[in-house]
C-alpha atoms as a PDB file:
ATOM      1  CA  UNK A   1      -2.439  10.282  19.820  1.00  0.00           C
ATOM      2  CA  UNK A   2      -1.294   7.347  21.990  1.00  0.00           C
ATOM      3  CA  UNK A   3       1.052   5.138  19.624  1.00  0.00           C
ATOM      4  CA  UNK A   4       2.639   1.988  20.892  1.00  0.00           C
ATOM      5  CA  UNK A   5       6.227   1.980  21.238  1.00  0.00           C
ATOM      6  CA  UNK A   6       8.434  -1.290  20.531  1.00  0.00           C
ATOM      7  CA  UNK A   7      10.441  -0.571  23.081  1.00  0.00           C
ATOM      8  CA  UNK A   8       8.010   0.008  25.989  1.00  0.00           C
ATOM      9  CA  UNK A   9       5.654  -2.779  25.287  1.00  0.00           C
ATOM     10  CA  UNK A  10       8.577  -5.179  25.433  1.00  0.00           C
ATOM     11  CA  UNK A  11       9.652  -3.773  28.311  1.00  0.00           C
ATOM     12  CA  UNK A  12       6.352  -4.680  29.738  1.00  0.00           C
ATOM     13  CA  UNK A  13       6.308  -8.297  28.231  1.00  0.00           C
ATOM     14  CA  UNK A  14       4.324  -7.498  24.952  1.00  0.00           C
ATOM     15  CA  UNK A  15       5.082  -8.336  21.504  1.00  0.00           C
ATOM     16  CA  UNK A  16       3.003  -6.641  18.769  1.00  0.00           C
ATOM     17  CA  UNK A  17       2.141  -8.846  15.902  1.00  0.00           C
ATOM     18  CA  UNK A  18       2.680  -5.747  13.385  1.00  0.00           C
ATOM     19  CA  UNK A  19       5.809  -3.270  13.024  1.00  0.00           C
ATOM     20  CA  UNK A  20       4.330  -0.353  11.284  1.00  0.00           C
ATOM     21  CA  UNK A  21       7.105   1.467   9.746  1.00  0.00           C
ATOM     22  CA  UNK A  22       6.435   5.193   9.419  1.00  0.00           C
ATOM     23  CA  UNK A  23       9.091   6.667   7.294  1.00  0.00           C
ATOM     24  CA  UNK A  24      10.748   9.819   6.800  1.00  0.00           C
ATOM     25  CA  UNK A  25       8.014  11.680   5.154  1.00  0.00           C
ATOM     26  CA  UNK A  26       5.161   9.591   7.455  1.00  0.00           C
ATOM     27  CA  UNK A  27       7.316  11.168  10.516  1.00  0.00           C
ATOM     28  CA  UNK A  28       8.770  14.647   9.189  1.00  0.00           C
ATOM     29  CA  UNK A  29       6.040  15.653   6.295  1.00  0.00           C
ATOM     30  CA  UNK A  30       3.575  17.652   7.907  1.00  0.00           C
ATOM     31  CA  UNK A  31       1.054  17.090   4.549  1.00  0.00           C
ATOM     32  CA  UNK A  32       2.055  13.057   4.865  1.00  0.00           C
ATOM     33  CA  UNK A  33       1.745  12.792   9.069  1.00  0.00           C
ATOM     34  CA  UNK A  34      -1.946  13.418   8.465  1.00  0.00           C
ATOM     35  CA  UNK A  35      -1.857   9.857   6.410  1.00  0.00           C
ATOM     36  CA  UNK A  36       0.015   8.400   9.774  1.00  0.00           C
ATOM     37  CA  UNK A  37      -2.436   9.772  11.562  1.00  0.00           C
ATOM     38  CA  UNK A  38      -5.201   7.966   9.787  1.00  0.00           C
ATOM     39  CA  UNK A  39      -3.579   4.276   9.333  1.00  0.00           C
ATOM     40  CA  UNK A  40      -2.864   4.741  12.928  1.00  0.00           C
ATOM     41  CA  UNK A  41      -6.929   5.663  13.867  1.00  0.00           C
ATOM     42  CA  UNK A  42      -7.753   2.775  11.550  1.00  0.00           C
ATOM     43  CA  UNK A  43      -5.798   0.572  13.398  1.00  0.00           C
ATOM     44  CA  UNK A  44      -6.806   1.424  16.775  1.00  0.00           C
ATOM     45  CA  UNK A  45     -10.002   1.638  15.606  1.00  0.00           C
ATOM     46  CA  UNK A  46      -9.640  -2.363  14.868  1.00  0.00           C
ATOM     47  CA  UNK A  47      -7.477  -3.048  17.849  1.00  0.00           C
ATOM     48  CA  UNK A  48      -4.666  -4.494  15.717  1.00  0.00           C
ATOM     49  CA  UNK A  49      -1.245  -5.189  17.701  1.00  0.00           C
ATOM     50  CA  UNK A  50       1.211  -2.854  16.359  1.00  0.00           C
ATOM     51  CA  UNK A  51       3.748  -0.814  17.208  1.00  0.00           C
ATOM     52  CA  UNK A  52       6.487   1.855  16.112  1.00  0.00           C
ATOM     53  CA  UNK A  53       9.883   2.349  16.472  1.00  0.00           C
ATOM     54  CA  UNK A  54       9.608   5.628  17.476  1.00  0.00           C
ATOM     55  CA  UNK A  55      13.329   7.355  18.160  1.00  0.00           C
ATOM     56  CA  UNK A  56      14.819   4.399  17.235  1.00  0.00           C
ATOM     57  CA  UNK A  57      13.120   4.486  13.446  1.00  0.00           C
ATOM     58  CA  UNK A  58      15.750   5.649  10.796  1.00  0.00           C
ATOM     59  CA  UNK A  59      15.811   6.151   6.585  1.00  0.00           C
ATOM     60  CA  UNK A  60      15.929   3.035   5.107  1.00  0.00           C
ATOM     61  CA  UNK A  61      18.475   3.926   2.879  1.00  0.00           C
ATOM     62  CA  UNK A  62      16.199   4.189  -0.381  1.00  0.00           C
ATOM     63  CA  UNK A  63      16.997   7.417  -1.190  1.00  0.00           C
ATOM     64  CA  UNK A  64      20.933   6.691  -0.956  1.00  0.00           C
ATOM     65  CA  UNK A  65      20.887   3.777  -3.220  1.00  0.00           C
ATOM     66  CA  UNK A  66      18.553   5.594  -5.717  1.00  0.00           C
ATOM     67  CA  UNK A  67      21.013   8.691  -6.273  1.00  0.00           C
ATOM     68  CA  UNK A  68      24.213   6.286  -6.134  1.00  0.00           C
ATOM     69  CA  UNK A  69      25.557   6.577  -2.571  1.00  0.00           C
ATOM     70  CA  UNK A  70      25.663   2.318  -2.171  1.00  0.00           C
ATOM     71  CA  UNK A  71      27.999   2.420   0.867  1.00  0.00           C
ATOM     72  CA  UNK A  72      25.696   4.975   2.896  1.00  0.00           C
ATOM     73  CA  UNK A  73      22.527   2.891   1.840  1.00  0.00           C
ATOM     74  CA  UNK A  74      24.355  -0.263   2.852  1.00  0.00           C
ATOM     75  CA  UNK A  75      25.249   1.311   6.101  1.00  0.00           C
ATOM     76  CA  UNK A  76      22.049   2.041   7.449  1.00  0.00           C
ATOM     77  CA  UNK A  77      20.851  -1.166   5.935  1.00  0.00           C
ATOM     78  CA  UNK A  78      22.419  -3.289   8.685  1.00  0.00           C
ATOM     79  CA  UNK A  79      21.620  -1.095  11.289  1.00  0.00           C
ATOM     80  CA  UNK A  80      18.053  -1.127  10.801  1.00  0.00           C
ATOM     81  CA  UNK A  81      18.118  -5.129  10.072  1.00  0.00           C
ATOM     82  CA  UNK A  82      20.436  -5.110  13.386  1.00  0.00           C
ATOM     83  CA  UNK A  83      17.583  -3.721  15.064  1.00  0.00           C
ATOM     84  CA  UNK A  84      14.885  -4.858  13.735  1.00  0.00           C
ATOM     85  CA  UNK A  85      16.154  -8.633  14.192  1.00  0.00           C
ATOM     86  CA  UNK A  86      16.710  -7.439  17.965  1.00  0.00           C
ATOM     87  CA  UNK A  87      13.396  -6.916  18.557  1.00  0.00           C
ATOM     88  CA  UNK A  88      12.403 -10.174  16.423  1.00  0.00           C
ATOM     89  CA  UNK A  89      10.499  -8.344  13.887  1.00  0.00           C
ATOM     90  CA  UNK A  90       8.279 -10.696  11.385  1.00  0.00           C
ATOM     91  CA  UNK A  91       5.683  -8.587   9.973  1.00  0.00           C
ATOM     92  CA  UNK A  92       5.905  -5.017   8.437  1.00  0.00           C
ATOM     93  CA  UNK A  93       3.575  -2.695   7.366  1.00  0.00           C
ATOM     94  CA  UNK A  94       4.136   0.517   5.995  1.00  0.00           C
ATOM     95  CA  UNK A  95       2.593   3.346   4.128  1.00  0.00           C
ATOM     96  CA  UNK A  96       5.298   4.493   1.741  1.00  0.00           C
ATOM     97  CA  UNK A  97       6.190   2.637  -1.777  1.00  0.00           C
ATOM     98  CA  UNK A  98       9.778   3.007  -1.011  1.00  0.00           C
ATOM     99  CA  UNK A  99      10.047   1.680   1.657  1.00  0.00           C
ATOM    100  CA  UNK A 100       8.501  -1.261   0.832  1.00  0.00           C
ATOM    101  CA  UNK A 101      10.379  -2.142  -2.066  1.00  0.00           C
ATOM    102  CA  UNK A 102      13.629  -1.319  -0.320  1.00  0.00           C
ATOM    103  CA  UNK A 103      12.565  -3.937   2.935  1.00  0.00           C
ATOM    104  CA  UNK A 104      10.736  -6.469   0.497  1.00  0.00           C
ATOM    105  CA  UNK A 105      13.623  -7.090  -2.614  1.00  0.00           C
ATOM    106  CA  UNK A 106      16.296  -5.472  -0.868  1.00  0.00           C
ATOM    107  CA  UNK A 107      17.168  -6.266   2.797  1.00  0.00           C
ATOM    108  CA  UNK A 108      16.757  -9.997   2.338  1.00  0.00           C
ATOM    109  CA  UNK A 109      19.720 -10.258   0.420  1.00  0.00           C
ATOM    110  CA  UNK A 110      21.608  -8.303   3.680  1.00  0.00           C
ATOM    111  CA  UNK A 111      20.274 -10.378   6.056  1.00  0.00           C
ATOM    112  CA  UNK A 112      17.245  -8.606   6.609  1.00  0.00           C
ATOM    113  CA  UNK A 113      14.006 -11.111   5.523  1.00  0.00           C
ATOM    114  CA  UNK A 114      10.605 -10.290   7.082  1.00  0.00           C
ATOM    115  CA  UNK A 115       7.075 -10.378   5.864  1.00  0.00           C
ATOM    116  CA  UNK A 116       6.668  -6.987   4.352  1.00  0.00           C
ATOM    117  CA  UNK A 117       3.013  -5.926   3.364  1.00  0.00           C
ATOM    118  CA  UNK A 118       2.319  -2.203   1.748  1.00  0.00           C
ATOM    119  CA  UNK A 119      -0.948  -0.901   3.565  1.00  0.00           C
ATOM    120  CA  UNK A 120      -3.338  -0.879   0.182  1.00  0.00           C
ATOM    121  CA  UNK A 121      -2.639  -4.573   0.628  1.00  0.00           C
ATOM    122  CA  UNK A 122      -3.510  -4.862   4.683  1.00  0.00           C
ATOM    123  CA  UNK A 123      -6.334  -2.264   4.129  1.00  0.00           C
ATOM    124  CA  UNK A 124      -7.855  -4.775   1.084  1.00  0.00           C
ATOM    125  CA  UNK A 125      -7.386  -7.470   3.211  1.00  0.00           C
ATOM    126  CA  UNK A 126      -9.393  -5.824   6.291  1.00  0.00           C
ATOM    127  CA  UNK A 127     -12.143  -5.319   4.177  1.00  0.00           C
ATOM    128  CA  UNK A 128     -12.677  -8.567   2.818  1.00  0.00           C
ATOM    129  CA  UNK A 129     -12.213 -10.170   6.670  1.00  0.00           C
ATOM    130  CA  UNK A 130     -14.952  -7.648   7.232  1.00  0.00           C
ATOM    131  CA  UNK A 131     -13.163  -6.224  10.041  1.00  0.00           C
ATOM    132  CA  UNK A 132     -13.297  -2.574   8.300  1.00  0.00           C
ATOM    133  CA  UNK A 133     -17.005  -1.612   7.660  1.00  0.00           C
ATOM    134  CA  UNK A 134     -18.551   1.254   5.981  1.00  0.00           C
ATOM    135  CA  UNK A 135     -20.925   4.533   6.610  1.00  0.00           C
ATOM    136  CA  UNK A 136     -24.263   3.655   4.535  1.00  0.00           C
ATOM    137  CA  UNK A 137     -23.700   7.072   3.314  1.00  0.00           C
ATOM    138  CA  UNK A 138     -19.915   7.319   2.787  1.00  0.00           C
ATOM    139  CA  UNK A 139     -18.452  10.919   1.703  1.00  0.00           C
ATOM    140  CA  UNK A 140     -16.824   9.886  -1.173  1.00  0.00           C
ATOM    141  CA  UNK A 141     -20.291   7.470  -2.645  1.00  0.00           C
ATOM    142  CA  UNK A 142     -20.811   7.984  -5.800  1.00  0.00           C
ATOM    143  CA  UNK A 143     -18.248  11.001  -6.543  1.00  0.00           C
ATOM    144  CA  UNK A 144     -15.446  10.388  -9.083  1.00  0.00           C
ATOM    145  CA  UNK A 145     -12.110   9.237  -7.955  1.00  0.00           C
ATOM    146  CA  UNK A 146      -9.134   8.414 -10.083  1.00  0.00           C
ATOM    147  CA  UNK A 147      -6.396   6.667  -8.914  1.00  0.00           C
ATOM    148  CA  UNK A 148      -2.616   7.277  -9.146  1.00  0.00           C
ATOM    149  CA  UNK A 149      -0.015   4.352  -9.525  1.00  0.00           C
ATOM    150  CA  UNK A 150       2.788   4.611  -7.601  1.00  0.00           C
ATOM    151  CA  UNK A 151       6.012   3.439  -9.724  1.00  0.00           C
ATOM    152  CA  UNK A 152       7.253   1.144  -6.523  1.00  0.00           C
ATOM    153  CA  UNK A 153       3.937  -0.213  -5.726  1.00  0.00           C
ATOM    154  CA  UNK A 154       2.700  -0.757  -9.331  1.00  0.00           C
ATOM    155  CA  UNK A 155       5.383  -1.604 -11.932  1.00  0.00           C
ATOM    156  CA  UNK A 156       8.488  -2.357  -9.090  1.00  0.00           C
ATOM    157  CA  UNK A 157       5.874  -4.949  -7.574  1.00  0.00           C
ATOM    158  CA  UNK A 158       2.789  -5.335  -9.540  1.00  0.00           C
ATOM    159  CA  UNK A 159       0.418  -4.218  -6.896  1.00  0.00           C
ATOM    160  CA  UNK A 160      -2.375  -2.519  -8.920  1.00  0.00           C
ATOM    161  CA  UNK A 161      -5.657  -4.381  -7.475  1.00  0.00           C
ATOM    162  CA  UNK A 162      -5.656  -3.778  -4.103  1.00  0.00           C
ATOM    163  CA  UNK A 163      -5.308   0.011  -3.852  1.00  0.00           C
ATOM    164  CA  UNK A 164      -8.468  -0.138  -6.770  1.00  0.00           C
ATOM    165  CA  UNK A 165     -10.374  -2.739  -4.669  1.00  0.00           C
ATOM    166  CA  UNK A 166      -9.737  -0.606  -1.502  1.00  0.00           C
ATOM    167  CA  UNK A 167     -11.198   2.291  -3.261  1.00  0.00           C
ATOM    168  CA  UNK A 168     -14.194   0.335  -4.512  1.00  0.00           C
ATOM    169  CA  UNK A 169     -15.214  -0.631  -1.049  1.00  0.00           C
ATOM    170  CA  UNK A 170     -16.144   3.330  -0.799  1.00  0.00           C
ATOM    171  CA  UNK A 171     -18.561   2.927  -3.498  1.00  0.00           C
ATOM    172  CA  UNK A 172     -17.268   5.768  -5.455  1.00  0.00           C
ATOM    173  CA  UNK A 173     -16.935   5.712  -9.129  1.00  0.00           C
ATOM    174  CA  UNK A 174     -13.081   4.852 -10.183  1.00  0.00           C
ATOM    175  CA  UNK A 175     -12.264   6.645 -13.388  1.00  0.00           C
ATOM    176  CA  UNK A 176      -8.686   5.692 -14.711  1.00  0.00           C
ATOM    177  CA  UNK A 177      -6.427   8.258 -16.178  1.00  0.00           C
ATOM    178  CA  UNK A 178      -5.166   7.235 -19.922  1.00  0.00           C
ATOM    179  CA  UNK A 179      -1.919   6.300 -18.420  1.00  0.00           C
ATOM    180  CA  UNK A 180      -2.834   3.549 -15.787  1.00  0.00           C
ATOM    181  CA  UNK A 181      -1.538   0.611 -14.202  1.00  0.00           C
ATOM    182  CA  UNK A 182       1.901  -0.819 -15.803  1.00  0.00           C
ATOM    183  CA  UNK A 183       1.860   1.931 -18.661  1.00  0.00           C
ATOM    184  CA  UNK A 184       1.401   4.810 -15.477  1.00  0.00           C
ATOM    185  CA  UNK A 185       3.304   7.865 -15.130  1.00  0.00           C
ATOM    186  CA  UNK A 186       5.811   8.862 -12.843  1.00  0.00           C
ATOM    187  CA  UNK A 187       5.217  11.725 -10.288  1.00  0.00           C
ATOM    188  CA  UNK A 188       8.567  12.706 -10.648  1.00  0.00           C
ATOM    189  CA  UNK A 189       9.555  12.332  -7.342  1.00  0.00           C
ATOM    190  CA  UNK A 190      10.994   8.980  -7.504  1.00  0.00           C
ATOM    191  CA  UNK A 191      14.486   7.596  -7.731  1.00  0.00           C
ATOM    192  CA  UNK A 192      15.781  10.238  -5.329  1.00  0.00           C
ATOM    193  CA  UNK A 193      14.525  12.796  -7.224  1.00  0.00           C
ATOM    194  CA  UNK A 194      12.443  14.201  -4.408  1.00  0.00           C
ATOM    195  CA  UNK A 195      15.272  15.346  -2.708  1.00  0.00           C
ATOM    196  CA  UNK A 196      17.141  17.401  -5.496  1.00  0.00           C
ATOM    197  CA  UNK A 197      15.756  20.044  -8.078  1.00  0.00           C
ATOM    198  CA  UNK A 198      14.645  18.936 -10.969  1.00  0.00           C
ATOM    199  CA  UNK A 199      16.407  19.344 -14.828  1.00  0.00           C
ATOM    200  CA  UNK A 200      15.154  22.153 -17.047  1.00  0.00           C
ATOM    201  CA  UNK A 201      12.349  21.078 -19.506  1.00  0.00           C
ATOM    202  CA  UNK A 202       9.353  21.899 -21.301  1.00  0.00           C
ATOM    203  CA  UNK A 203       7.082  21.206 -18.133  1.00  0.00           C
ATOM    204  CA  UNK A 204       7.593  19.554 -14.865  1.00  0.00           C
ATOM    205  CA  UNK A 205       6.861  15.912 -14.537  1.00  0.00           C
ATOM    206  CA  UNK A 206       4.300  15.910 -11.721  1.00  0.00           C
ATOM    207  CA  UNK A 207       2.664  18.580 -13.766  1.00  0.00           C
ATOM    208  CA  UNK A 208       1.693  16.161 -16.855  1.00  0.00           C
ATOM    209  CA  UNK A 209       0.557  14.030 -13.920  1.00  0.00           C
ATOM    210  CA  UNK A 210      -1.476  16.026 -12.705  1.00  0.00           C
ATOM    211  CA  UNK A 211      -2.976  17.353 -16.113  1.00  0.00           C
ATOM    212  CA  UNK A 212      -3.769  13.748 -16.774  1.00  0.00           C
ATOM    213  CA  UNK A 213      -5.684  13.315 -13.589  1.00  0.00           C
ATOM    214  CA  UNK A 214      -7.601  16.594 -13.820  1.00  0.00           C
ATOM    215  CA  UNK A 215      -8.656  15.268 -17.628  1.00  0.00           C
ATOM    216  CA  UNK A 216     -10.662  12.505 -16.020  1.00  0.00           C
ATOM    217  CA  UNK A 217     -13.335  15.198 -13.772  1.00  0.00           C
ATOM    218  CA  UNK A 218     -12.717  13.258 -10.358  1.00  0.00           C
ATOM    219  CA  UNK A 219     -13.018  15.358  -7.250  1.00  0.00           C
ATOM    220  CA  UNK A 220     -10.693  13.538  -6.251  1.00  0.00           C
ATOM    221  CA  UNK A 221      -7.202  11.894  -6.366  1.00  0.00           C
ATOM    222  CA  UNK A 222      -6.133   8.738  -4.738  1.00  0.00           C
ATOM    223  CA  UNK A 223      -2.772   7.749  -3.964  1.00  0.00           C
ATOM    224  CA  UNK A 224      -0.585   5.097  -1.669  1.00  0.00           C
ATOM    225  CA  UNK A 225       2.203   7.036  -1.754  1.00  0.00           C
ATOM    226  CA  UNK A 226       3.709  10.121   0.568  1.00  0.00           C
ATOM    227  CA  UNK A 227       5.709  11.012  -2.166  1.00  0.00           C
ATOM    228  CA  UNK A 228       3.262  10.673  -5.032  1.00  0.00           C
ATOM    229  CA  UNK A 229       0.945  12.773  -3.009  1.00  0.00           C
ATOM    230  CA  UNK A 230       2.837  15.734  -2.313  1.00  0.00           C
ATOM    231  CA  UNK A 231       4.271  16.245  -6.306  1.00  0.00           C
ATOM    232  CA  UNK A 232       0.070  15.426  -7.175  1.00  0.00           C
ATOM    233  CA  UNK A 233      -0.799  18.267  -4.215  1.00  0.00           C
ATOM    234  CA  UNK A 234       1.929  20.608  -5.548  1.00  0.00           C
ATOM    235  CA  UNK A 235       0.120  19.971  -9.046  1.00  0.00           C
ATOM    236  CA  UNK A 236      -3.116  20.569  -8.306  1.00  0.00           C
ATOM    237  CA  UNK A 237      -2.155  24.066  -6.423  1.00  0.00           C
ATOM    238  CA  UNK A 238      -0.170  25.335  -9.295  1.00  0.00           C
ATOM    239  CA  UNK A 239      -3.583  24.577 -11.471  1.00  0.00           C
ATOM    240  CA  UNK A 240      -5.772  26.346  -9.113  1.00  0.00           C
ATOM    241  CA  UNK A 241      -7.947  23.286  -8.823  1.00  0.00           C
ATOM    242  CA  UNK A 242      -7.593  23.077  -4.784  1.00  0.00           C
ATOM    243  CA  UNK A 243     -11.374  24.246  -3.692  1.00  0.00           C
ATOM    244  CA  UNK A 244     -12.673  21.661  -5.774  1.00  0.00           C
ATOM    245  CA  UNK A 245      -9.817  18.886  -6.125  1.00  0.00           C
ATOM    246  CA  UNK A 246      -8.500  16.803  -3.023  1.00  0.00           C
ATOM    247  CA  UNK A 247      -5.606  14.702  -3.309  1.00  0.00           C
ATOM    248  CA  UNK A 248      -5.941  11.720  -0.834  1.00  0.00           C
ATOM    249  CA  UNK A 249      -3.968   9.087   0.382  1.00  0.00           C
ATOM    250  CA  UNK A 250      -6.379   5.488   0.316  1.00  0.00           C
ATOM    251  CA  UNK A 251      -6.011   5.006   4.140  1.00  0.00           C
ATOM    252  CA  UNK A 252      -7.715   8.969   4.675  1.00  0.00           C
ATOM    253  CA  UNK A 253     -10.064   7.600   2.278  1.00  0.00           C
ATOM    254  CA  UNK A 254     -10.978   4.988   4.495  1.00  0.00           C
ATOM    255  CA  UNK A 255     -10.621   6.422   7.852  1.00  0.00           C
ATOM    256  CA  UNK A 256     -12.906   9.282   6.804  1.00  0.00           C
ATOM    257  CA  UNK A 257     -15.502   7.037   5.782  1.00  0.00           C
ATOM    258  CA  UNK A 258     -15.713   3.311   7.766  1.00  0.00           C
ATOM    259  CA  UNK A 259     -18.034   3.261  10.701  1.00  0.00           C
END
């Protein structure tokens, strides 16, 4: 794939209206480059200016602050906001709950304030502009989907419509899980936690998760979140489920099935 670079295309005199901001699993996770991949295609697909940082992209610090390291997450905070205000960065897009939060309620208070939008939120608003359009015969119209709330996106910043609305647009049929929306479950991956090994228990946490979503009989299971989807993938493989369970992010969802 040929993905704009901020660097080169203000070398050559261009400014891209959007910085997409990968992130660490979006650039390292070989299960969570495939959802790069696809918010990428969508937005060539649409011809929307964006760009990367490429090289120059580092952590935002998330996972620092979350398991208590405030000096290191503080440190690469102004680095990135040095950057970023380099290059004059006003819009951000990005795939990953964390990262979001971090930029949105975080950075401003360091010097860091841009507009920061989470991609179930650009994808919903895509579709209403009309700009993305779907297959008469989708892949996923009609089959059961349930749909995972990230704890970042959902209860950290009350984003629950648009990944549903985004999902609706497929004309599947969106079965909640009995713990949905504010009262939703953790994958167990966030708060740092997807870095260490987890505490002995009766059962792992993305395991319940994953039970729950298997209750509802969807083929298969959204998510908005890198990190969400991996602990939901690892779930559904230790249940046997994976010939007939596929754990999706919403923007492979609509990639696989607009026009």
């Amino acid at each position: 794939m040929r993905v704009p670079i901020m660097s080169e295309l203000l070398a050559s005199g261009e400014t891209p209206d959007i910085l997409f901001w990968v992130g660490c699993a979006g650039s390292f996770d070989l299960r969570a480059q495939k959802i790069t991949k696809a918010f990428t295609t969508i937005l060539d697909k649409l011809s929307v200016s964006y760009a990367i940082l490429g090289k120059e992209e580092m952590c935002t610090g998330d996972p620092a602050r979350r398991a208590g390291n405030e000096f290191l997450f503080q440190m690469m905070a102004y680095n990135n906001i040095q950057l970023l205000n380099n290059y004059g960065v006003k819009k951000i897009v990005t795939t990953c709950p964390h990262c979001f939060n971090t930029f949105k309620n975080e950075y401003p208070s360091l010097g860091g304030s841009y507009e920061v939008i989470h991609h179930a939120s650009f994808l919903q608003q895509l579709i209403d502009e009309g700009k993305i359009k779907m297959k008469e015969e989708g892949e996923f119209k009609g089959k059961k989907i349930t749909y995972h709330d990230s704890c970042y996106l959902g209860r950290a910043n009350n984003i629950y419509e648009a990944p549903r609305q985004v999902l609706e647009a497929l004309d599947a049929e969106l079965v909640e899980m009995k713990r949905c929306r504010s009262k939703g479950l953790c994958c167990g991956a966030g708060g740092a936690q997807m870095f260490k090994e987890e505490e002995k228990g009766n059962i792992r946490v993305n395991q319940e998760r994953t039970d729950e979503a298997l209750a509802t009989d969807a083929t298969v299971i959204a998510s908005a979140c890198p990190f969400c989807n991996t602990m939901l993938t690892d779930g559904v493989k230790n249940s046997n489920r994976e010939e007939d369970v596929k754990v999706l992010d919403i923007a492979e969802l609509i990639a696989i099935s607009m026009e």
